[in-house]
Each structure stands twice: as structure tokens, then as C-alpha cells.
C-alpha atoms as a PDB file:
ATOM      1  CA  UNK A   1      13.185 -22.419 -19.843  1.00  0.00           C
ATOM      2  CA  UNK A   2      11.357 -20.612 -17.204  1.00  0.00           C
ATOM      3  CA  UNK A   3      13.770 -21.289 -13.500  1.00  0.00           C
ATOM      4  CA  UNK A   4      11.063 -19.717 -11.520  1.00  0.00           C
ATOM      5  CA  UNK A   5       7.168 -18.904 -11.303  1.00  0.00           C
ATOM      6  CA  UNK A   6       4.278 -17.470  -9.488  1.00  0.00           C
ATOM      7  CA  UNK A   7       1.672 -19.278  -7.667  1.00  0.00           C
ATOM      8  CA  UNK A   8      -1.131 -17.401  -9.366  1.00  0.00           C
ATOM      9  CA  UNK A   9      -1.718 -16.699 -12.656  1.00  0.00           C
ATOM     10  CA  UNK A  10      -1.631 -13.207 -13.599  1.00  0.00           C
ATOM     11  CA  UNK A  11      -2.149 -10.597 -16.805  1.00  0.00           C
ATOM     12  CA  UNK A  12       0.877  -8.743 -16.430  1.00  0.00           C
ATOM     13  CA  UNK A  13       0.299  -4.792 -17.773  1.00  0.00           C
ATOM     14  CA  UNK A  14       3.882  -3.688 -16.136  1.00  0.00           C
ATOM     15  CA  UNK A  15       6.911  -5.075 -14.615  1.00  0.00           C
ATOM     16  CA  UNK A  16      10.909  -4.666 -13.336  1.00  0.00           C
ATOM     17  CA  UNK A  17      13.110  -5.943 -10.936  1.00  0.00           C
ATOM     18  CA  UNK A  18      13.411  -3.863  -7.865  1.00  0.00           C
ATOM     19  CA  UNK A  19      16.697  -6.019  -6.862  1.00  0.00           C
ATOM     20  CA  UNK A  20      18.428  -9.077  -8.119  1.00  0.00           C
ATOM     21  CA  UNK A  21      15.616 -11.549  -6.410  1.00  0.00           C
ATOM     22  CA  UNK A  22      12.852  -9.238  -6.265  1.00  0.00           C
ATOM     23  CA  UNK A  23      10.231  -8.221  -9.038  1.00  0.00           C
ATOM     24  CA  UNK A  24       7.611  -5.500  -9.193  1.00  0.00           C
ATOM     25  CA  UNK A  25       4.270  -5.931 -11.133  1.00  0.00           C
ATOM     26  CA  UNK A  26       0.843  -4.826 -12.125  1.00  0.00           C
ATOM     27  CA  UNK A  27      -1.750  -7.150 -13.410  1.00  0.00           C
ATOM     28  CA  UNK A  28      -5.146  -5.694 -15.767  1.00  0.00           C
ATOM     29  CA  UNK A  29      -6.956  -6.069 -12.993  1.00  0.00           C
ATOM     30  CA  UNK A  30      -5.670  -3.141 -11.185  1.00  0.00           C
ATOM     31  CA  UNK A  31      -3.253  -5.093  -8.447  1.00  0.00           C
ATOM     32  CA  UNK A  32       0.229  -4.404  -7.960  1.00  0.00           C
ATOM     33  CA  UNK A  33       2.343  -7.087  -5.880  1.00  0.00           C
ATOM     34  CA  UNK A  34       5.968  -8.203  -5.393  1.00  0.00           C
ATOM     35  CA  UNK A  35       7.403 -11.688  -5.828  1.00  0.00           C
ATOM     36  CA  UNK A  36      10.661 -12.276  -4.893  1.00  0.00           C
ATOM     37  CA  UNK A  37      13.265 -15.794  -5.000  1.00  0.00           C
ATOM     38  CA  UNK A  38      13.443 -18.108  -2.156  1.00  0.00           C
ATOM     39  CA  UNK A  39      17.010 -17.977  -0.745  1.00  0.00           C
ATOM     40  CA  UNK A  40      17.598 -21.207  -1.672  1.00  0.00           C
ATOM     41  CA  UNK A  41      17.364 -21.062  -5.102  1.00  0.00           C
ATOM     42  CA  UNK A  42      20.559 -19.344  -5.456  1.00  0.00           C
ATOM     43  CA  UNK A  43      22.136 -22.518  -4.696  1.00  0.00           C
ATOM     44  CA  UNK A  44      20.500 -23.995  -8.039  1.00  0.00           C
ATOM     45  CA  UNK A  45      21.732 -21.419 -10.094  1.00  0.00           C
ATOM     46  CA  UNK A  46      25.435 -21.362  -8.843  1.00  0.00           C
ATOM     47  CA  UNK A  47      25.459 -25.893  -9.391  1.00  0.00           C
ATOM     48  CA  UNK A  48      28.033 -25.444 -11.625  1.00  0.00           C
ATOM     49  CA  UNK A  49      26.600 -28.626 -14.072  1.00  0.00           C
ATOM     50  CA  UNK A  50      23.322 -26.673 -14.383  1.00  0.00           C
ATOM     51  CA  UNK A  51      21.288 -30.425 -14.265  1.00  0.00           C
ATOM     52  CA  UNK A  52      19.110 -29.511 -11.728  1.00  0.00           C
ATOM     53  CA  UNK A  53      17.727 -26.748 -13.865  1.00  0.00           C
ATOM     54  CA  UNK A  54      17.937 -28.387 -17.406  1.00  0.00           C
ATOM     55  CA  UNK A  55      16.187 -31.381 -15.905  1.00  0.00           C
ATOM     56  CA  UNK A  56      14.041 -30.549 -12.955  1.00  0.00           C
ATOM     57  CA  UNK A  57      10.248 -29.959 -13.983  1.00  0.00           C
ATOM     58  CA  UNK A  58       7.884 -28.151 -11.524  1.00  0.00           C
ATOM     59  CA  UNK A  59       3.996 -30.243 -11.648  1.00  0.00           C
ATOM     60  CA  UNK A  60       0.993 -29.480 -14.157  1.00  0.00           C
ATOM     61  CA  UNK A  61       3.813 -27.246 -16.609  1.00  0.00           C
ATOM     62  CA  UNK A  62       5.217 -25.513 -13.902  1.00  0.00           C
ATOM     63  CA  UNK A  63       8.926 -24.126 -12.896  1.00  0.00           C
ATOM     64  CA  UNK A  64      10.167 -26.180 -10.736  1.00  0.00           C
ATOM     65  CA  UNK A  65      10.841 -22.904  -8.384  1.00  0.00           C
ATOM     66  CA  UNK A  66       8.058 -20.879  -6.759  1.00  0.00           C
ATOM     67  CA  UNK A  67       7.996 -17.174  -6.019  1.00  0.00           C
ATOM     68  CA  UNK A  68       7.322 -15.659  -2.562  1.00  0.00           C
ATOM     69  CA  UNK A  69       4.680 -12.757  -2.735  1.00  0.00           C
ATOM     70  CA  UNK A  70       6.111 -10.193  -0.476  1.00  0.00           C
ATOM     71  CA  UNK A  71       3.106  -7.669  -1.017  1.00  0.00           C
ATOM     72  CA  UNK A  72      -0.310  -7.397  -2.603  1.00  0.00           C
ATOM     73  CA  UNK A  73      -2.263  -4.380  -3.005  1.00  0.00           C
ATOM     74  CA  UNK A  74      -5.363  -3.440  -4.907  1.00  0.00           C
ATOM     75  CA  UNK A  75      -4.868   0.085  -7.256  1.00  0.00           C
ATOM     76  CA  UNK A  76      -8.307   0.210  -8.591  1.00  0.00           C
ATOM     77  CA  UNK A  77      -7.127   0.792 -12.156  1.00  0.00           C
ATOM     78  CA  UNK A  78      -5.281  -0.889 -14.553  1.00  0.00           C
ATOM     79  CA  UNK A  79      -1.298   0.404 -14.093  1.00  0.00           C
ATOM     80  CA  UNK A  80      -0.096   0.750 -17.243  1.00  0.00           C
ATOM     81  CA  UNK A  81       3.464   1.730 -15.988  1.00  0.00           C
ATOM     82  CA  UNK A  82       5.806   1.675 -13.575  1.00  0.00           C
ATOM     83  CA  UNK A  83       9.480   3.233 -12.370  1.00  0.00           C
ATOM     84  CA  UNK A  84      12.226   2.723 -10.132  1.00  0.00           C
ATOM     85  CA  UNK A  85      13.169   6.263  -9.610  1.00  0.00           C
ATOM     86  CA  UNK A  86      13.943   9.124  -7.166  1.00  0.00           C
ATOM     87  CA  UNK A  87      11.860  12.287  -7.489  1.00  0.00           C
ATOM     88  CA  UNK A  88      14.643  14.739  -5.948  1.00  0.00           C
ATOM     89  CA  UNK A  89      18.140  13.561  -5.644  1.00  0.00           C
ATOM     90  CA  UNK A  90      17.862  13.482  -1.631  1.00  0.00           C
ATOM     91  CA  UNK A  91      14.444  11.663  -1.831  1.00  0.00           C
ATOM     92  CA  UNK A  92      14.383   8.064  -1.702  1.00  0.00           C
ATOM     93  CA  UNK A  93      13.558   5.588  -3.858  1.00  0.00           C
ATOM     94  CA  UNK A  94      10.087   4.965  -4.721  1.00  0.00           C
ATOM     95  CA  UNK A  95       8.330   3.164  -7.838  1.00  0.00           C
ATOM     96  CA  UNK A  96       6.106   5.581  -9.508  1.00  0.00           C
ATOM     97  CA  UNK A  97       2.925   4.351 -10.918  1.00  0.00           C
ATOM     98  CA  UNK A  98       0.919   5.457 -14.127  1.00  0.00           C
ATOM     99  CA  UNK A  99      -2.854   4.175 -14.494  1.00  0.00           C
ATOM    100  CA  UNK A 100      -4.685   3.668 -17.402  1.00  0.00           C
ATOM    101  CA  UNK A 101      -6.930   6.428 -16.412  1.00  0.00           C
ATOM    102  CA  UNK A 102      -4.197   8.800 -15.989  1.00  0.00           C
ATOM    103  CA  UNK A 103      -3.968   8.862 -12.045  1.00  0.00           C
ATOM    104  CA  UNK A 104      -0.243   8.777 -11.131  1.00  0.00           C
ATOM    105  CA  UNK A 105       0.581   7.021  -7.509  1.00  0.00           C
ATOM    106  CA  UNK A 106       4.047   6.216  -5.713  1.00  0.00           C
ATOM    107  CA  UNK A 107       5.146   2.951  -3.471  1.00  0.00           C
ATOM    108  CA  UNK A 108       7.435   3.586  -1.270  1.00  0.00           C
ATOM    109  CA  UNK A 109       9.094   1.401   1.648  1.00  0.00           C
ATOM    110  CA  UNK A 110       9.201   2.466   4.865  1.00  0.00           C
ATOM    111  CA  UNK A 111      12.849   2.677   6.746  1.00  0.00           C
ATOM    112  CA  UNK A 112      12.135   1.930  10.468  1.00  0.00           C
ATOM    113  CA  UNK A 113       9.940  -0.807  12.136  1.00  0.00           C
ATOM    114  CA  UNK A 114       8.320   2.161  14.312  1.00  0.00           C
ATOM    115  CA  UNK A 115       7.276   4.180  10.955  1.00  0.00           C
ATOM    116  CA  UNK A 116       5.207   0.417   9.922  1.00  0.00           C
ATOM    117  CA  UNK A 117       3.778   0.089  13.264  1.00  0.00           C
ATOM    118  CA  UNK A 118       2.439   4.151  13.674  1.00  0.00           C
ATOM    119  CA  UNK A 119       1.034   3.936  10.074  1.00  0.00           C
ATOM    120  CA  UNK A 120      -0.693   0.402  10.261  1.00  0.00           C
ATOM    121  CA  UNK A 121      -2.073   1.481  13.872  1.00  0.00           C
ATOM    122  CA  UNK A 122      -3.303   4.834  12.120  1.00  0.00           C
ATOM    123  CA  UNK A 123      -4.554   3.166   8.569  1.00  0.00           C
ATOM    124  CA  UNK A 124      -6.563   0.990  11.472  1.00  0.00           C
ATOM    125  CA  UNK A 125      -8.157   3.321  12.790  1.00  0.00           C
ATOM    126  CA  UNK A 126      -8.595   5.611   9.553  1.00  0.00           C
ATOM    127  CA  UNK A 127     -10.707   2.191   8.439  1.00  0.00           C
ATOM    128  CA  UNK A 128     -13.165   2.576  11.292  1.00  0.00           C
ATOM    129  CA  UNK A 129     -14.200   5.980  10.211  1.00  0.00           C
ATOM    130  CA  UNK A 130     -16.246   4.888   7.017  1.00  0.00           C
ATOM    131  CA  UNK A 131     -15.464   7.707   5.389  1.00  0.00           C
ATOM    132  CA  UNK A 132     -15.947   6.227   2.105  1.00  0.00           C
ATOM    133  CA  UNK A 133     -18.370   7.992  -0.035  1.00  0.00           C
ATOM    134  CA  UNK A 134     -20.010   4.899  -1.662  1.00  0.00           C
ATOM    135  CA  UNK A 135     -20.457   3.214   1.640  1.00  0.00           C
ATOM    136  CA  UNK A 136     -18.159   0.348   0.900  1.00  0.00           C
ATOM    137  CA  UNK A 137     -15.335  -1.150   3.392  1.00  0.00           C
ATOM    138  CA  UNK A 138     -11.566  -0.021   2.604  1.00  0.00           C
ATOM    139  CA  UNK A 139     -10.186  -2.892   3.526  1.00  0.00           C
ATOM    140  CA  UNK A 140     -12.331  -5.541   1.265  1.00  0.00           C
ATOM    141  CA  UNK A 141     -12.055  -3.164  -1.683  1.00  0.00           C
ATOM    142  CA  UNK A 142      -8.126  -2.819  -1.425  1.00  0.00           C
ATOM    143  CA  UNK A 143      -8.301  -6.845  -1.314  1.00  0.00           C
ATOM    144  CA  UNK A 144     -10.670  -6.997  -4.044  1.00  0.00           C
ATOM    145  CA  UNK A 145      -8.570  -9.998  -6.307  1.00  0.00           C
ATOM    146  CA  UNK A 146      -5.666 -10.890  -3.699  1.00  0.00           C
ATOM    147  CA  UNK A 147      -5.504 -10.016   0.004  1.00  0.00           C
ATOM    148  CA  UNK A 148      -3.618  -7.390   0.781  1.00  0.00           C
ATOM    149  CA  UNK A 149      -0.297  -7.897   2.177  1.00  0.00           C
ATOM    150  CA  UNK A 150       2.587  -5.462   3.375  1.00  0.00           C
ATOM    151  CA  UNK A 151       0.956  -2.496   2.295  1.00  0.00           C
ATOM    152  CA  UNK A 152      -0.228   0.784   4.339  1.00  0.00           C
ATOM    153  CA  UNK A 153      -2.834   2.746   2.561  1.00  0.00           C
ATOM    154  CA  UNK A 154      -1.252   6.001   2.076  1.00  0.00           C
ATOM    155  CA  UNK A 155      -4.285   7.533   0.740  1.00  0.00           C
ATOM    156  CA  UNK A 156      -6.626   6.501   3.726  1.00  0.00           C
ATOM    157  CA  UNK A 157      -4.101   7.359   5.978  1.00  0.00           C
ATOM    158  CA  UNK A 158      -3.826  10.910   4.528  1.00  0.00           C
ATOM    159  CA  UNK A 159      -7.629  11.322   4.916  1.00  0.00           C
ATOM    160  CA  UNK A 160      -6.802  11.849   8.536  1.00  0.00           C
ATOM    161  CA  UNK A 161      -6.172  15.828   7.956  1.00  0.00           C
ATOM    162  CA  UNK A 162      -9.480  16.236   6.294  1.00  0.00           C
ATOM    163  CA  UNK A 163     -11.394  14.629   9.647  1.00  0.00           C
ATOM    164  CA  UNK A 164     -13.147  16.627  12.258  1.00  0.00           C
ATOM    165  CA  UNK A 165     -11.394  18.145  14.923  1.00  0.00           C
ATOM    166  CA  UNK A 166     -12.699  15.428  17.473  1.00  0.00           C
ATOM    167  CA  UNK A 167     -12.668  12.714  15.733  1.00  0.00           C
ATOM    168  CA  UNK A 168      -8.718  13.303  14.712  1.00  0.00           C
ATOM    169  CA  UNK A 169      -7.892  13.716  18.716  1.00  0.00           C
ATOM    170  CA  UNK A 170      -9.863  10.515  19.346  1.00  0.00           C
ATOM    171  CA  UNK A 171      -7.641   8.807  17.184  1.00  0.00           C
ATOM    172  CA  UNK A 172      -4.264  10.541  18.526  1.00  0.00           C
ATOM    173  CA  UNK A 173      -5.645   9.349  21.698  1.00  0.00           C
ATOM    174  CA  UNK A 174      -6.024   6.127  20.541  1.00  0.00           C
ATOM    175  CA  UNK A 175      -2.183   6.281  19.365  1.00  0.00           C
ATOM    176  CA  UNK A 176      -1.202   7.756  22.421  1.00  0.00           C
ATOM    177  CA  UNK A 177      -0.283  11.099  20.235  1.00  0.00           C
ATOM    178  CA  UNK A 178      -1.573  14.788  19.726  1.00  0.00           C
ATOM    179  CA  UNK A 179      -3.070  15.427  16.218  1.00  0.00           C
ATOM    180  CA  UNK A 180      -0.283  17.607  15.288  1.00  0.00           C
ATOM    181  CA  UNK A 181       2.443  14.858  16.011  1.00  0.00           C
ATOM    182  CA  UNK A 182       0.297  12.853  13.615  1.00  0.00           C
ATOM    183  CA  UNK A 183      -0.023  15.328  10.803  1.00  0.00           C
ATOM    184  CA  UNK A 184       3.789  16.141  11.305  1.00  0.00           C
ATOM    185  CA  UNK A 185       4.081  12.307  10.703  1.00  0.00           C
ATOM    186  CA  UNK A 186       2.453  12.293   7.741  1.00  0.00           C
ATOM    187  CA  UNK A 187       4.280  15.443   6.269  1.00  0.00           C
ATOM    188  CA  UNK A 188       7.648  14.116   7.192  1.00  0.00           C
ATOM    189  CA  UNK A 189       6.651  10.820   4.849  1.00  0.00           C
ATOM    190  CA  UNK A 190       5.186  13.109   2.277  1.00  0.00           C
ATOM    191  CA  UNK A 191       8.617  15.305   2.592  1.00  0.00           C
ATOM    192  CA  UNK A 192      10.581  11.979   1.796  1.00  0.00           C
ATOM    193  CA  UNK A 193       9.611  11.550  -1.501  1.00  0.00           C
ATOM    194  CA  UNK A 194       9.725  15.116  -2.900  1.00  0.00           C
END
């Protein structure tokens, strides 16, 4: 009996729980998201007669319960596998991800509210740069199936270093920060994993 489902339908390549409520997964179409329970739900699973569940049928085939998506994000390649793991015994947890054409990537959460608002103010500005060699816009291509949600663009965001001198202190200026507070910034994240 399934208790729970997604609201779209996906190909799953790879999947594990990152909690008790929360599950990790990539589809074949390169996107890797997170669903997790409603709250509520718990209370149907501890009813001690279990009716609810035996009996209640969700519409058109469907569980009864529906996930949340907590974040979206478009890989570019099929993931083929992923990890819960630490990759030093002081680094923090991360889910490392293997793609189908060998490319290995990490997702990692961030610990403070002021880390999410630096990076999503600097992946902002990182977009307006076009520094994409095809021509084509970040942001559509990283929300190529799904939009994306709850995710900063490490890789974009790391592109910063490899910018022109002026155009990295116009965008320190723009976060009210010198370009070595910002490359520190990035480091310090880097440093977190390893």
C-alpha cells in the first residue's frame, strides 16, 4: 500500500532518506529534488486502528498523502548515485552525487540564514554576467524540467574567482563586500566539506 506520494511523476535513477520524513532523489532526466511528509501525517500513522490508512484512497490511483518538494534542481546528467556521507570526519554532511557521465558533485545545506542570503545575493549577480559559453541563461537551464527551488548554484557561484578584476569589485560592491571577503566566503564553504 503506498501511505504517501509525489505530485509529479518521476523516473527515479537514485534515492534515500536523508531523515525519517525526508527523501533524496534523482530522476533520468538529470534533476535531483527532495520531498519530504507533511507534519500531519504522523498523526495517521500513530491511529492506533490503522483504518485511515487501510481504507483511505487518494483520487485517480493516488496515496491518499502528498509529498512536499522542499528543493528542485537541474544536474544536467542523469545521477546514477547518491550518498549520505561525510568526506573528513570534521566535515559535515553532504550527499555526494555520481553522474552517468562520470562527473561527481556534492549537496550540501547551508547552517546560517546569513550564509543563504550572501550566496543567493552572489549566485544573483553571478547570473547577470552571462558567462556561459553557449550563450544560454543559467537560471532557465538549471530549471530545465522543474523550477528550481532551495538551491544555490555552487558552481556559478564559484565562477566568481575566475572574473575580471573589475567586474568581481562591482559585484562586492554590489554586496557591500571587498572581493577578498567574497573569495574567503567561498573557501570557508569549500573548507566545510573537505
Amino acid at each position: 500500500m503506498i501511505f504517501a506520494d509525489d505530485v509529479i511523476p518521476r523516473h527515479i535513477t537514485c534515492g534515500m532518506p536523508l531523515d525519517y520524513d525526508t527523501y533524496f532523489g534523482a530522476d533520468k532526466f538529470g534533476n535531483i529534488f527532495a520531498n519530504r511528509l507533511p507534519e500531519d501525517t504522523n498523526e495517521d500513522v500513530v491511529n492506533p486502528t490503522g483504518n485511515r490508512i487501510l481504507w483511505d484512497a487518494g483520487r485517480m490511483s493516488g496515496a491518499p498523502n502528498k509529498l512536499d518538494n522542499v528543493m528542485n534542481f537541474h544536474v544536467g546528467e542523469a545521477v546514477t548515485s547518491c550518498l549520505k556521507t561525510k568526506m573528513s570526519p570534521t566535515g559535515d554532511e553532504v550527499v555526494v552525487l555520481g553522474t552517468i557521465m562520470g562527473s561527481v558533485s556534492a549537496a550540501m545545506p547551508f547552517r546560517s540564514r546569513d550564509n543563504v542570503d550572501f550566496f543567493s545575493r552572489l549566485e544573483m549577480n553571478m547570473r547577470n554576467e552571462k558567462i556561459s559559453l553557449v550563450g544560454r541563461d543559467q537560471l532557465s537551464y538549471r530549471s530545465y524540467f522543474v523550477p528550481v527551488k532551495c538551491v544555490v548554484d555552487g558552481d556559478l557561484c564559484e565562477a566568481y574567482i575566475h572574473l575580471p578584476s573589475d567586474r568581481q569589485q562591482y559585484i562586492a560592491d554590489e554586496l557591500n563586500r571587498t572581493p577578498g571577503e567574497i573569495i574567503k566566503k567561498l573557501e570557508e564553504i569549500r573548507a566545510r566539506i573537505l
